[in-house]
Each structure stands twice: as structure tokens, then as C-alpha cells.
N, C-alpha and C. Protein backbone atom coordinates (compact mmCIF):
# COMPACT_ATOMS: atom_id res chain seq x y z
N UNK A 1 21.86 -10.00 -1.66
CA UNK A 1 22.19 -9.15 -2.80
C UNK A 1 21.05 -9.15 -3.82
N UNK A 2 20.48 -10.47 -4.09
CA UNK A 2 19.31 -10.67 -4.97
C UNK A 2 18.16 -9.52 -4.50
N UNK A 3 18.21 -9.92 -3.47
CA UNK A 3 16.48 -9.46 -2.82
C UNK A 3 17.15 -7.22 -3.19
N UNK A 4 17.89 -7.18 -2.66
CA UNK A 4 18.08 -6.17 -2.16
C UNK A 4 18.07 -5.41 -3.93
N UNK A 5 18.37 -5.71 -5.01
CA UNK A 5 18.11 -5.82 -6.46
C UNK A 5 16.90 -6.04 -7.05
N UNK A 6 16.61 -6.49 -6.12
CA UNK A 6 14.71 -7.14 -6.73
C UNK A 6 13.96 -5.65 -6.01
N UNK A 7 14.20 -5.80 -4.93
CA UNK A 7 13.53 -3.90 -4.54
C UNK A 7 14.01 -3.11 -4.85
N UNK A 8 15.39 -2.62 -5.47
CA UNK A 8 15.49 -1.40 -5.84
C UNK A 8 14.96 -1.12 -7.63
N UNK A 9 14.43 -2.47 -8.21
CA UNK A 9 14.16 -2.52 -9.40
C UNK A 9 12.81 -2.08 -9.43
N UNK A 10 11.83 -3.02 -8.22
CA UNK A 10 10.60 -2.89 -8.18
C UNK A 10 10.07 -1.11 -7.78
N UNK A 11 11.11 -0.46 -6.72
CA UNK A 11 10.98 0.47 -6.69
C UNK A 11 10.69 1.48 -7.45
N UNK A 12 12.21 1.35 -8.45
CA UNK A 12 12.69 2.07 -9.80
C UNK A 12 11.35 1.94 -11.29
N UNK A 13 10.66 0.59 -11.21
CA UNK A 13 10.22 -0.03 -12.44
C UNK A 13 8.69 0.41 -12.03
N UNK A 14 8.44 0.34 -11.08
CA UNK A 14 6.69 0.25 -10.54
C UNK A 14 6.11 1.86 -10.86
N UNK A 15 6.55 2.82 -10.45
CA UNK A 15 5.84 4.00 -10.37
C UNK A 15 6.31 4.53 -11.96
N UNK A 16 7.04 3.89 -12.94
CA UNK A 16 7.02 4.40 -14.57
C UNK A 16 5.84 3.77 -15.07
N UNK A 17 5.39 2.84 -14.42
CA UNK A 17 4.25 2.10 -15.74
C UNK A 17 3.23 2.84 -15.82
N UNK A 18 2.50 2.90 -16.92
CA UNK A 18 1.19 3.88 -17.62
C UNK A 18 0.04 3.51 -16.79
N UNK A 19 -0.44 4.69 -16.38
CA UNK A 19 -2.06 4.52 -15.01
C UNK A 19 -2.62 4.19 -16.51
N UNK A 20 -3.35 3.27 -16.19
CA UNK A 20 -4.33 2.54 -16.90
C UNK A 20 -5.74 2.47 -16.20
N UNK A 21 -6.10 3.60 -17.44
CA UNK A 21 -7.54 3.77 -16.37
C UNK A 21 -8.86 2.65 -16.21
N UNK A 22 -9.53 2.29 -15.24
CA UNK A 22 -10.41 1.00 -15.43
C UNK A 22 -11.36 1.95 -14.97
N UNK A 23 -12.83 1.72 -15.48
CA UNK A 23 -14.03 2.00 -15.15
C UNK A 23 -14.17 1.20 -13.27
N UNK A 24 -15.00 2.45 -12.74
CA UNK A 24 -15.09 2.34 -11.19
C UNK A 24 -16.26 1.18 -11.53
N UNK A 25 -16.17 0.75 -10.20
CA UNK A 25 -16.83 -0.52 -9.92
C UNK A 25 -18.28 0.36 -8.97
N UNK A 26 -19.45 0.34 -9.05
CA UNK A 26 -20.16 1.07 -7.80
C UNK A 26 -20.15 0.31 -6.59
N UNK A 27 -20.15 0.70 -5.83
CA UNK A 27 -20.57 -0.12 -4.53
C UNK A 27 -22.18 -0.47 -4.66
N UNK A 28 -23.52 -0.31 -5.29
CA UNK A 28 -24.01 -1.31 -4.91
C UNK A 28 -24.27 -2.31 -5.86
N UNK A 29 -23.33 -2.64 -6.75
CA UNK A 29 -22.96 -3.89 -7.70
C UNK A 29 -22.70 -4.72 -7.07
N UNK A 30 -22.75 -6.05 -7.05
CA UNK A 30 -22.50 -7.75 -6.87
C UNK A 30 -20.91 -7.43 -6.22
N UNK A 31 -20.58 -7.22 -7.13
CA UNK A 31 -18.42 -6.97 -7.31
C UNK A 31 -18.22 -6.41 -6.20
N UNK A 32 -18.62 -5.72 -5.69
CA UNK A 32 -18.46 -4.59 -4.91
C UNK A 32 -17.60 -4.93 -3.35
N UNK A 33 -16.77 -4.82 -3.11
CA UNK A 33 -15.90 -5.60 -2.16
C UNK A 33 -15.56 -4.15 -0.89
N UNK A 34 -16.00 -5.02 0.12
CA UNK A 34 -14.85 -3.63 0.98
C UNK A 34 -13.56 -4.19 1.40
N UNK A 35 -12.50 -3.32 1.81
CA UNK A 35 -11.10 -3.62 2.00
C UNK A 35 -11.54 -3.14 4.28
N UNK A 36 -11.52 -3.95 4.53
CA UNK A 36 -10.98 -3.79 6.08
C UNK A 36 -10.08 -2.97 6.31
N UNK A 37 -10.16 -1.46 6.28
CA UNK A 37 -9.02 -0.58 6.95
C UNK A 37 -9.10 -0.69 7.68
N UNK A 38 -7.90 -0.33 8.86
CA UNK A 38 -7.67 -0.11 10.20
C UNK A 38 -6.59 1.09 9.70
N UNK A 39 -6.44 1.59 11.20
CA UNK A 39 -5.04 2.60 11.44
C UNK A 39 -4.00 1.84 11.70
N UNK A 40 -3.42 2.39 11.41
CA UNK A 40 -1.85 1.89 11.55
C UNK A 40 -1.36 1.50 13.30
N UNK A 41 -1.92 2.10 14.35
CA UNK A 41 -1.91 2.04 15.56
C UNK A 41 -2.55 0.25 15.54
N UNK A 42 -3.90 0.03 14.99
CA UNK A 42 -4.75 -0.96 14.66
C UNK A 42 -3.76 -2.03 14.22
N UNK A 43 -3.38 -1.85 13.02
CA UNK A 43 -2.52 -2.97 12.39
C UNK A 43 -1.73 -3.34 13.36
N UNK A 44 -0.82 -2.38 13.86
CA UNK A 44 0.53 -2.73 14.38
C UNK A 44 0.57 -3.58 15.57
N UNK A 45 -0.86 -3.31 16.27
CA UNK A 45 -1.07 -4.28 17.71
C UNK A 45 -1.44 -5.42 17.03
N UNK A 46 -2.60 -5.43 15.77
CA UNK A 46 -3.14 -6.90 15.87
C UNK A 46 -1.89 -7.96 15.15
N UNK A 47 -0.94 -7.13 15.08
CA UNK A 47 0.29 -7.83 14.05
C UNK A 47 1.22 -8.53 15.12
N UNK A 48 1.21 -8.06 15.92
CA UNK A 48 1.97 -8.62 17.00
C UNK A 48 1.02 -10.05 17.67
N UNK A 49 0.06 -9.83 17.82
CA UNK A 49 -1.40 -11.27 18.00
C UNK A 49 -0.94 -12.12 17.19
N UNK A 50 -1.46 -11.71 15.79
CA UNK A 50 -1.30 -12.84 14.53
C UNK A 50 -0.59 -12.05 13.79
N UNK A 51 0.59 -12.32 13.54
CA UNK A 51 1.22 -11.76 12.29
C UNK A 51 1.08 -12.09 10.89
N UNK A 52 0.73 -11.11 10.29
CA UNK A 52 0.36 -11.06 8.56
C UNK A 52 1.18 -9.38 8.29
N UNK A 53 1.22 -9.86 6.79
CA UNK A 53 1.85 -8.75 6.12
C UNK A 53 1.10 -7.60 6.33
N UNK A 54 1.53 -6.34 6.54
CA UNK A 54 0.87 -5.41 6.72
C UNK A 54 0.67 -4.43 5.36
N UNK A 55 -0.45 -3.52 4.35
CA UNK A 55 -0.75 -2.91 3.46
C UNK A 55 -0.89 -1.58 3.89
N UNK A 56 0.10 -0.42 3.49
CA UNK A 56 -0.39 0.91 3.84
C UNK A 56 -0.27 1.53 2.88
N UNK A 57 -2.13 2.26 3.05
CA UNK A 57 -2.56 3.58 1.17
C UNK A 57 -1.41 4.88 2.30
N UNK A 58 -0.63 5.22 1.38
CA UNK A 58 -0.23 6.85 2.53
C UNK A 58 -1.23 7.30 1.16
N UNK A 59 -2.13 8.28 1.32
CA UNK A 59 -2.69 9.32 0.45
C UNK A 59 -2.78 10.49 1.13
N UNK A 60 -3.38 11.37 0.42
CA UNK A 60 -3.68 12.75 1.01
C UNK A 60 -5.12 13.43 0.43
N UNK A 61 -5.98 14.03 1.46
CA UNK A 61 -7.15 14.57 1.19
C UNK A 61 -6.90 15.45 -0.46
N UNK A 62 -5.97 15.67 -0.85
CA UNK A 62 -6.24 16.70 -2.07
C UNK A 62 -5.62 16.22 -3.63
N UNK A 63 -4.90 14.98 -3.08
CA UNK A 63 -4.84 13.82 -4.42
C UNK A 63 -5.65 13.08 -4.71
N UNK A 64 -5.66 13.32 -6.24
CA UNK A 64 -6.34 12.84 -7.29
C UNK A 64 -6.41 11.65 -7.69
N UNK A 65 -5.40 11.17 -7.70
CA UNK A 65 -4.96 9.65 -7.91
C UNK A 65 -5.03 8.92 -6.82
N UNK A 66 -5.14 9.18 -5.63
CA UNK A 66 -5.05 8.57 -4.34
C UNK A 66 -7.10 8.34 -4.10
N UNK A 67 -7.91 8.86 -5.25
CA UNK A 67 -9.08 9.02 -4.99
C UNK A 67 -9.69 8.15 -6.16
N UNK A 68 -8.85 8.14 -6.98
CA UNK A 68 -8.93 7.21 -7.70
C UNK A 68 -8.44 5.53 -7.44
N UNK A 69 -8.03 5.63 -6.96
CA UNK A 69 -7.70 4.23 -6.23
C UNK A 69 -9.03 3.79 -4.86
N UNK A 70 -9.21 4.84 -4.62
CA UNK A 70 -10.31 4.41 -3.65
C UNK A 70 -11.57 3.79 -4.63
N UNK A 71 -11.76 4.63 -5.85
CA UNK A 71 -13.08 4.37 -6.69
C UNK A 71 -12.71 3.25 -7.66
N UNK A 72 -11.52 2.81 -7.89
CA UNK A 72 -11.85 1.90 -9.56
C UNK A 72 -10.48 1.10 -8.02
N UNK A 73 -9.57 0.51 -8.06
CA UNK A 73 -8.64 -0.49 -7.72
C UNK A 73 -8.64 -0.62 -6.45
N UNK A 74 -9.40 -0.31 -5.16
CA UNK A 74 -9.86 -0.96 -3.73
C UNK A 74 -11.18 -1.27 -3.69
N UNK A 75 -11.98 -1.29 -5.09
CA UNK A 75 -13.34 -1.32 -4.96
C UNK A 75 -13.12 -2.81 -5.73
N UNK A 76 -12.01 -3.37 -6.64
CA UNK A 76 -12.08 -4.06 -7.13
C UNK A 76 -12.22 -5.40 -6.08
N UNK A 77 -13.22 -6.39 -6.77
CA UNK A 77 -13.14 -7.40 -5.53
C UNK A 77 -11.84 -7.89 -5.84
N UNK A 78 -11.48 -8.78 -6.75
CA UNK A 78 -9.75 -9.34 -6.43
C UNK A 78 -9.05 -8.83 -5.15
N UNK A 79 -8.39 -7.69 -5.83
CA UNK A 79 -8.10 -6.89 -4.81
C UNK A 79 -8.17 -6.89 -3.42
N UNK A 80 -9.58 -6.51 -3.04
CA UNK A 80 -10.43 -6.08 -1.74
C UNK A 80 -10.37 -7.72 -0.99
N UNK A 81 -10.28 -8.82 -1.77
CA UNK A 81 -10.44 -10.01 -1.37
C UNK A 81 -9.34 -10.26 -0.94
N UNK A 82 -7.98 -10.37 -1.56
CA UNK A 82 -6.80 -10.63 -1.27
C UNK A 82 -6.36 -9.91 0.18
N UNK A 83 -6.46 -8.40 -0.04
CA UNK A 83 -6.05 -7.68 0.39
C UNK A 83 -6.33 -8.30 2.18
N UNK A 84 -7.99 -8.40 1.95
CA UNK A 84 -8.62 -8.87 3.63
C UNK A 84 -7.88 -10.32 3.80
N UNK A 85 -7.41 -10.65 2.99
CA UNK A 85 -7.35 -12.23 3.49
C UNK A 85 -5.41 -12.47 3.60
N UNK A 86 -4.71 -11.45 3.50
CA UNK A 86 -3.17 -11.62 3.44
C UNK A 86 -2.88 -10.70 4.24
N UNK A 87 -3.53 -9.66 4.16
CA UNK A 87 -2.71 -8.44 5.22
C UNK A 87 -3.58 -7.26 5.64
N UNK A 88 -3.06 -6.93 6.65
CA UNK A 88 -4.07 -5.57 7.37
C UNK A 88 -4.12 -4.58 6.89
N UNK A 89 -4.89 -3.83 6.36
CA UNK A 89 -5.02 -2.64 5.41
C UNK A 89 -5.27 -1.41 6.08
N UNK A 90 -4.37 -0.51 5.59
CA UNK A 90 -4.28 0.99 6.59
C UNK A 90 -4.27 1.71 5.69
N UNK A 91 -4.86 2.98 5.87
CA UNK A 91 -5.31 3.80 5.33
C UNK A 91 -4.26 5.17 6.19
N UNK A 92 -3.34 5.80 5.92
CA UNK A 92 -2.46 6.56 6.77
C UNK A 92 -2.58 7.77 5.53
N UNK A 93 -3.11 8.93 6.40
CA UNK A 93 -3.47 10.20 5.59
C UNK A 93 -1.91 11.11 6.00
N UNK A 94 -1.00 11.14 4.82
CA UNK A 94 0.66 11.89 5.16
C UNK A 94 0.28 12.98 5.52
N UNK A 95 -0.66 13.85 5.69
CA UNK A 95 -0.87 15.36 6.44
C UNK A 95 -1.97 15.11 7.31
N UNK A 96 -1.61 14.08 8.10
CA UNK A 96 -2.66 14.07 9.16
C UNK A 96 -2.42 14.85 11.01
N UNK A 97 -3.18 15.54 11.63
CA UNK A 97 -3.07 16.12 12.31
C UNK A 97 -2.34 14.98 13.68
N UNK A 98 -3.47 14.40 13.91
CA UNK A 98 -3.38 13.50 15.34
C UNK A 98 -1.96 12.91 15.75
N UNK A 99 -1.69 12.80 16.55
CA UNK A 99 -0.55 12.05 17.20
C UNK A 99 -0.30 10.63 17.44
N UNK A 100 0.63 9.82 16.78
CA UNK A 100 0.51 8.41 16.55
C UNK A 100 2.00 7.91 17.75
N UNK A 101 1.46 7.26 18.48
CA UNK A 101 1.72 6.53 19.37
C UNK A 101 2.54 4.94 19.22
N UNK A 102 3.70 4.36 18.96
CA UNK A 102 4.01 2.71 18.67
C UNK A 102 5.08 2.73 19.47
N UNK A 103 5.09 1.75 20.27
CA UNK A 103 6.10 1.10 21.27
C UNK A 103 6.68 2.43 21.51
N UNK A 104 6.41 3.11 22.58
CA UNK A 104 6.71 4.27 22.71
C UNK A 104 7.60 5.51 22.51
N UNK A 105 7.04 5.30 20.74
CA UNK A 105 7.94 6.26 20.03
C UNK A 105 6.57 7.10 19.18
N UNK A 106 6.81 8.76 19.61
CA UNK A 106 5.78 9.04 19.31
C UNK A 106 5.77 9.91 17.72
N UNK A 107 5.16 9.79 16.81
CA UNK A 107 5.06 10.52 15.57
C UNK A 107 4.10 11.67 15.44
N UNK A 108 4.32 12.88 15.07
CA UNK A 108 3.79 14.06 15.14
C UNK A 108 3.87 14.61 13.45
N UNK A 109 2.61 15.74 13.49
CA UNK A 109 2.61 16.54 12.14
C UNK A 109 3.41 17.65 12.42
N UNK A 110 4.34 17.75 12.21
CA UNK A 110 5.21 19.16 13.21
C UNK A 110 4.78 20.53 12.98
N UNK A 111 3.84 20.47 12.22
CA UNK A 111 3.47 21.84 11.72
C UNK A 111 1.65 21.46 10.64
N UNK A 112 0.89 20.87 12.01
CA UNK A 112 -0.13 20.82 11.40
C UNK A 112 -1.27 21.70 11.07
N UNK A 113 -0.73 23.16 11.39
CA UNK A 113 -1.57 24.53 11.10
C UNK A 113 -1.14 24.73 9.52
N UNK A 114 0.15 24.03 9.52
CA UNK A 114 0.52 24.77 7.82
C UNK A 114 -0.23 24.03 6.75
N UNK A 115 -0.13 24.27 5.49
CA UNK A 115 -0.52 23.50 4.54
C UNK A 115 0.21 22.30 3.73
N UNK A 116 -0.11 21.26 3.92
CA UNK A 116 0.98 20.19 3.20
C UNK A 116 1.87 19.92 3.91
N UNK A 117 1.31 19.61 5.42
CA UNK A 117 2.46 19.55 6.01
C UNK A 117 2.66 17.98 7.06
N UNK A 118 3.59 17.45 6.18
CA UNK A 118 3.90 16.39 6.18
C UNK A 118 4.05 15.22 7.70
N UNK A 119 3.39 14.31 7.94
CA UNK A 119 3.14 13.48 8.97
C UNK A 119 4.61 12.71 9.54
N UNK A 120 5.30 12.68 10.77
CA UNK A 120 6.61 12.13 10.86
C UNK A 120 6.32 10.21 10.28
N UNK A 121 5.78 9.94 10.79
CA UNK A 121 5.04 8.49 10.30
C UNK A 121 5.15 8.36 8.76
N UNK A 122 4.89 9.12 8.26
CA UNK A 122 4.68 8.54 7.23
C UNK A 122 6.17 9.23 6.05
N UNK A 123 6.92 10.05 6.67
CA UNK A 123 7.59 10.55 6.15
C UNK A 123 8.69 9.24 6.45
N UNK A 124 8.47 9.00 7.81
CA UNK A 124 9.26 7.47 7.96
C UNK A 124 9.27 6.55 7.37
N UNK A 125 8.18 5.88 7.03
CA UNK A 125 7.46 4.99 5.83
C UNK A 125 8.11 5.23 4.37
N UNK A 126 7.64 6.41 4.11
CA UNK A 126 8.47 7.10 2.83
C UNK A 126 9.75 7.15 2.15
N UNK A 127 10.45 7.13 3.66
CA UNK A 127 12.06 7.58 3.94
C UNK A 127 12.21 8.69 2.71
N UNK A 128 11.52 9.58 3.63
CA UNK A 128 11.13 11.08 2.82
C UNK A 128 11.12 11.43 1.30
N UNK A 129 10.70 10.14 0.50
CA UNK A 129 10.16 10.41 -0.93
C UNK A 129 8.74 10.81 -0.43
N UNK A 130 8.00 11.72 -0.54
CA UNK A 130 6.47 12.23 -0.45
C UNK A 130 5.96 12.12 -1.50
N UNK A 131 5.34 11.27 -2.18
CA UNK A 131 4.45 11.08 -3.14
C UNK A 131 3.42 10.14 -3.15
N UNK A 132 2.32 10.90 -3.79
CA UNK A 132 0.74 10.01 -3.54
C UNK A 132 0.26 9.64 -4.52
N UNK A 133 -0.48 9.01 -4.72
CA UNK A 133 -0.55 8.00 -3.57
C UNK A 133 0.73 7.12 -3.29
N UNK A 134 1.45 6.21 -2.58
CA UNK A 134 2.10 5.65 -2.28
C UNK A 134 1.80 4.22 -1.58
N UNK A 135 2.07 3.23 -1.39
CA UNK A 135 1.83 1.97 -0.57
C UNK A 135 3.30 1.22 -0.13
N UNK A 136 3.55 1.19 1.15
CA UNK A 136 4.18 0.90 1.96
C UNK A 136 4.15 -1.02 2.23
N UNK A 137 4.78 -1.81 2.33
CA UNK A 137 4.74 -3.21 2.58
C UNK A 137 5.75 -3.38 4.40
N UNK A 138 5.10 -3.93 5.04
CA UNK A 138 5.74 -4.44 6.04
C UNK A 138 5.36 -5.74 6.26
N UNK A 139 6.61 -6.22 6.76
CA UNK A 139 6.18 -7.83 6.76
C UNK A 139 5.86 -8.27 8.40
N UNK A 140 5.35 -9.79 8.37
CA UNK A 140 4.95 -9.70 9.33
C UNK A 140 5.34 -9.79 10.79
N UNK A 141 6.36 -8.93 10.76
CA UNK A 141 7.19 -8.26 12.48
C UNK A 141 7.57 -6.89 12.25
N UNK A 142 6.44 -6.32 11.59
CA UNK A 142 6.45 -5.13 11.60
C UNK A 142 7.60 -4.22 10.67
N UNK A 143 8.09 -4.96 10.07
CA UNK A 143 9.76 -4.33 9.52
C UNK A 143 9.52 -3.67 8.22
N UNK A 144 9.83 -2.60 7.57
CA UNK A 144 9.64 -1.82 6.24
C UNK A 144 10.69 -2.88 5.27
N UNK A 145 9.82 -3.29 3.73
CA UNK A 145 10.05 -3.84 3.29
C UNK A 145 10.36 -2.88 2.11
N UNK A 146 9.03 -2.38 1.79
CA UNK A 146 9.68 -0.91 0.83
C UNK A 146 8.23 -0.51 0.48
N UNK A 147 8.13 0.78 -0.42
CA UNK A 147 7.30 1.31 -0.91
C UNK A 147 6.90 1.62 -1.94
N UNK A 148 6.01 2.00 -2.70
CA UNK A 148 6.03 1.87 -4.18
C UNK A 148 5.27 3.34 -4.14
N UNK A 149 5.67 4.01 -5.02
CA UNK A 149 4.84 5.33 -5.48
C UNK A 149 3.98 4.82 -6.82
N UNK A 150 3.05 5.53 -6.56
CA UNK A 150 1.98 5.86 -7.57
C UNK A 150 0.95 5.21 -7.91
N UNK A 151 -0.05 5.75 -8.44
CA UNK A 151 -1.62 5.28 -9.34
C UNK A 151 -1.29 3.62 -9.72
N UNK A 152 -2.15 2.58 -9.46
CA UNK A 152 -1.88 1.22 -9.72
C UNK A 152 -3.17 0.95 -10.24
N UNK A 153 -3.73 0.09 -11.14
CA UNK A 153 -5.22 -0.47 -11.51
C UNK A 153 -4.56 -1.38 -10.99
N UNK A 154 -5.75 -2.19 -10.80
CA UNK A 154 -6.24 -3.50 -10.14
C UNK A 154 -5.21 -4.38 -10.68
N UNK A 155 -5.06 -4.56 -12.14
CA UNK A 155 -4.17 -5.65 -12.95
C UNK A 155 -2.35 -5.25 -12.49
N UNK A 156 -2.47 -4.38 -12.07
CA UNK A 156 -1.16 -3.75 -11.77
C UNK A 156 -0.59 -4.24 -10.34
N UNK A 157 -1.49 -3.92 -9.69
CA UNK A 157 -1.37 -4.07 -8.05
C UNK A 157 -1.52 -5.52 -7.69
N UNK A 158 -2.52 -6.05 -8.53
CA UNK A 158 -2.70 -7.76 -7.92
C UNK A 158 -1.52 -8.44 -7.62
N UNK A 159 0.08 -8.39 -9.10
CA UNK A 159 1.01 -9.12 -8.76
C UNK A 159 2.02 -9.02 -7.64
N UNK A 160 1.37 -6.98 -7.53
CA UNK A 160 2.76 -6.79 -6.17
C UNK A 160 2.31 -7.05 -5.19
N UNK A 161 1.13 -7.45 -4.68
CA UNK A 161 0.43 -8.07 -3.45
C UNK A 161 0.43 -9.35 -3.42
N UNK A 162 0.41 -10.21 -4.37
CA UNK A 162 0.80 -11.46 -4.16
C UNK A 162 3.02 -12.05 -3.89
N UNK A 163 3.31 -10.91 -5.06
CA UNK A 163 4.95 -11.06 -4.43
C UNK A 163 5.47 -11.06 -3.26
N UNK A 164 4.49 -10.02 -2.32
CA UNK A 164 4.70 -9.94 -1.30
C UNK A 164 4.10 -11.31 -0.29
N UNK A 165 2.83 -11.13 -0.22
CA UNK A 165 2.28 -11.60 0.77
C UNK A 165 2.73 -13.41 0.46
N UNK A 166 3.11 -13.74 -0.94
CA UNK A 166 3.60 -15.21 -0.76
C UNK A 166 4.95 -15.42 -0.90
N UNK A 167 5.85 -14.27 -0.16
CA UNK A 167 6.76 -14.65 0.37
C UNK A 167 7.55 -14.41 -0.93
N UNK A 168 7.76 -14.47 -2.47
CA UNK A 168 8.78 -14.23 -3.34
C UNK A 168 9.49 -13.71 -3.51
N UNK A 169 9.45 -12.53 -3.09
CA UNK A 169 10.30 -11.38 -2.84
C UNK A 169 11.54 -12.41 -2.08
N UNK A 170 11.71 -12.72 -1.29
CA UNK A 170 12.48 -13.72 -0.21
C UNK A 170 13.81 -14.41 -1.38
N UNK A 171 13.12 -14.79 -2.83
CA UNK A 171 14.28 -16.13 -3.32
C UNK A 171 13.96 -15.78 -5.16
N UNK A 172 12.73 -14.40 -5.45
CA UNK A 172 12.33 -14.65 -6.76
C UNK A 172 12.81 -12.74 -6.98
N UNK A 173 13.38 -12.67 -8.72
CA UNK A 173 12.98 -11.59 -8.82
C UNK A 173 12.15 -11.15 -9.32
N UNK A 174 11.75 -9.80 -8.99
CA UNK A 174 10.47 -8.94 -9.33
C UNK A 174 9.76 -9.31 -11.16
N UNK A 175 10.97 -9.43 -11.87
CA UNK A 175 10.79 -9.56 -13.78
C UNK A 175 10.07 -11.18 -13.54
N UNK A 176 10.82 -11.62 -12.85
CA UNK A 176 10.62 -13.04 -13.19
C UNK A 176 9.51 -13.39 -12.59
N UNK A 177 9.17 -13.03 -11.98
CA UNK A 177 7.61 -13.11 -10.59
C UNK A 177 6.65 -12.37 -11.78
N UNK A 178 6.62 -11.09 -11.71
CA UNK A 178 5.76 -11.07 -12.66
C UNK A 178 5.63 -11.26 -14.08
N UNK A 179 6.35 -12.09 -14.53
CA UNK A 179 6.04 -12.27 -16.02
C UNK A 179 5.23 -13.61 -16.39
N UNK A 180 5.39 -14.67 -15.13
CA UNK A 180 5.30 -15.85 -14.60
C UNK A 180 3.41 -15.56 -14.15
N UNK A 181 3.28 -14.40 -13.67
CA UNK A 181 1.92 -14.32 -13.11
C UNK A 181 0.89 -14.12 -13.54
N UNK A 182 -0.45 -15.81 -13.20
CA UNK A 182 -1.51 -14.97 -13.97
C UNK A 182 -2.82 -14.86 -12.28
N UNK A 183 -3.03 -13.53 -12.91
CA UNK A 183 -3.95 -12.78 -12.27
C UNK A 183 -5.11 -13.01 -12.23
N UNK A 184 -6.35 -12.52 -11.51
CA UNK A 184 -7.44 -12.84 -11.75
C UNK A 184 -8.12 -11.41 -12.48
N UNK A 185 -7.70 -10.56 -12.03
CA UNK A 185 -8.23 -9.00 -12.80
C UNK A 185 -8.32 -9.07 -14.37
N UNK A 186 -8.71 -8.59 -14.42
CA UNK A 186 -8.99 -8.09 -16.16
C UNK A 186 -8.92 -6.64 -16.60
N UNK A 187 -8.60 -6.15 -17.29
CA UNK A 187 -8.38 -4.71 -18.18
C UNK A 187 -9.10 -4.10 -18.03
């Protein structure tokens, strides 16, 4: 009952907070971190090998905010560090053409001539809220834990990647986890 209260809060509470804009980091600065994407095809086999929490960006080629997260909060090292070292990072484009393949259930764009036209995968992921950017949590046996809509800076995103990946979510709630948390990001 707890847990199941702690995600519909985090759900409800996460995509109201104010995008707080941070100056982009360049890539050829010191800081400069890459995040290990894979596809989701990628994750899902090496998760079954070694299981770790799995991280999915759903974005889309024509969001703004989903491009902004690529330039100022996956460039951040914190971030980019955690991210490689807790869970497999996927990059799943929601209007993507190609055909996605898992334990042989297959996901299709049903209408990838049209415009905006939405990926079964990720509409699954979604459980058909469509909004971008978005990030998806699965834990590590593959199972949807939940998703969070919207624009995150670095200081934002650090605590819901650690709730997750150290297990709190499990026995802590979301207020109390993060009020408790100090971060390594800065403003």
C-alpha cells in the first residue's frame, strides 16, 4: 500500500516541479561525461546476464525539452556517472519506425508514414500518457516500475535515480527520501 502511494505521488509530484534551467556542460570540458546508451533490445538481453535497474529517455526527434536534457542534465557528470554505474541507459525514440522484437512479442509503429505517430513500445512503457520527454524505471527483471514525465536538471533527477537504483522505493517514501537527500549536483 506504501510503495504503491509513494509512486502515485512521485508520479503526480515529479512532472509539476519548475524546469530549472542549468547552463550546458560542453563536451570538450573536463566534466564532460558520456551516458552508455544502448537500445532497449540491448538492455533487455544484457539484463537478463547481470541484472541492474534499467533507465529509459522515451523522447522524440521534435522535442525541445527532450534536447535539452541531452545538452545540460545527461552531459552532467553526476548524472552520466551514476547513471553508467546503476543501470542500462536507453535511449527509445516514441515515433520510431523499426520493429522491436522481446521474448517474442513484437512492437510496431502502426502507422509509421504518418506524423507523430506513436511507437507500441513505448506507448506500453507510457501506459499511453505520451509525453516528452519522459523516463521509464524497470527494475532488475525487467518489470515497469513507473514513469515520470518531463524536463529534469541534474539536481532534480540525481534523487530519483538514486531512489530507485538503491532500492527505497521498496520500504521509503518518495517526501521522505528526498528531503533526507544530499546530492552531489549543484544549481
Amino acid at each position: 500500500h506504501n510503495l504503491f502511494l509513494s509512486l502515485i505521488t512521485l508520479w503526480v509530484l515529479l512532472p509539476s516541479l519548475p524546469a530549472i534551467g542549468q547552463l550546458p556542460l560542453k563536451p570538450d570540458t573536463a566534466a564532460f561525461r558520456e551516458i552508455q546508451w544502448m537500445t532497449f533490445e540491448e538492455a533487455y538481453e544484457r539484463n537478463k546476464q547481470e541484472p541492474r535497474f534499467v533507465f529509459i529517455d522515451v523522447y522524440t526527434d521534435w522535442c525541445g525539452w527532450c534536447k535539452r536534457m541531452d545538452v545540460t542534465t545527461f552531459v552532467h557528470p553526476v548524472i552520466a556517472d551514476y547513471l553508467n554505474q546503476h543501470f542500462y541507459a536507453v535511449k527509445l525514440n516514441a515515433e520510431q519506425k523499426d520493429t522491436i522484437v522481446i521474448d517474442g512479442m513484437t512492437f510496431v509503429n502502426p502507422h509509421p508514414e504518418t506524423r507523430r505517430s506513436s511507437h507500441q513500445l513505448a506507448i506500453e512503457l507510457l501506459r499511453g500518457k505520451m509525453s516528452y520527454p519522459s523516463y521509464v524505471f524497470l527494475n532488475p527483471k525487467n518489470q515497469l516500475l513507473t514513469a515520470i514525465a518531463g524536463y529534469q536538471p541534474a539536481k532534480e533527477l540525481e534523487p530519483i535515480l538514486h531512489y530507485f537504483a538503491e532500492e527505497a522505493y521498496l520500504q521509503t517514501q518518495w517526501e521522505a527520501f528526498r528531503s533526507d537527500f544530499q546530492g552531489k549536483t549543484e544549481e
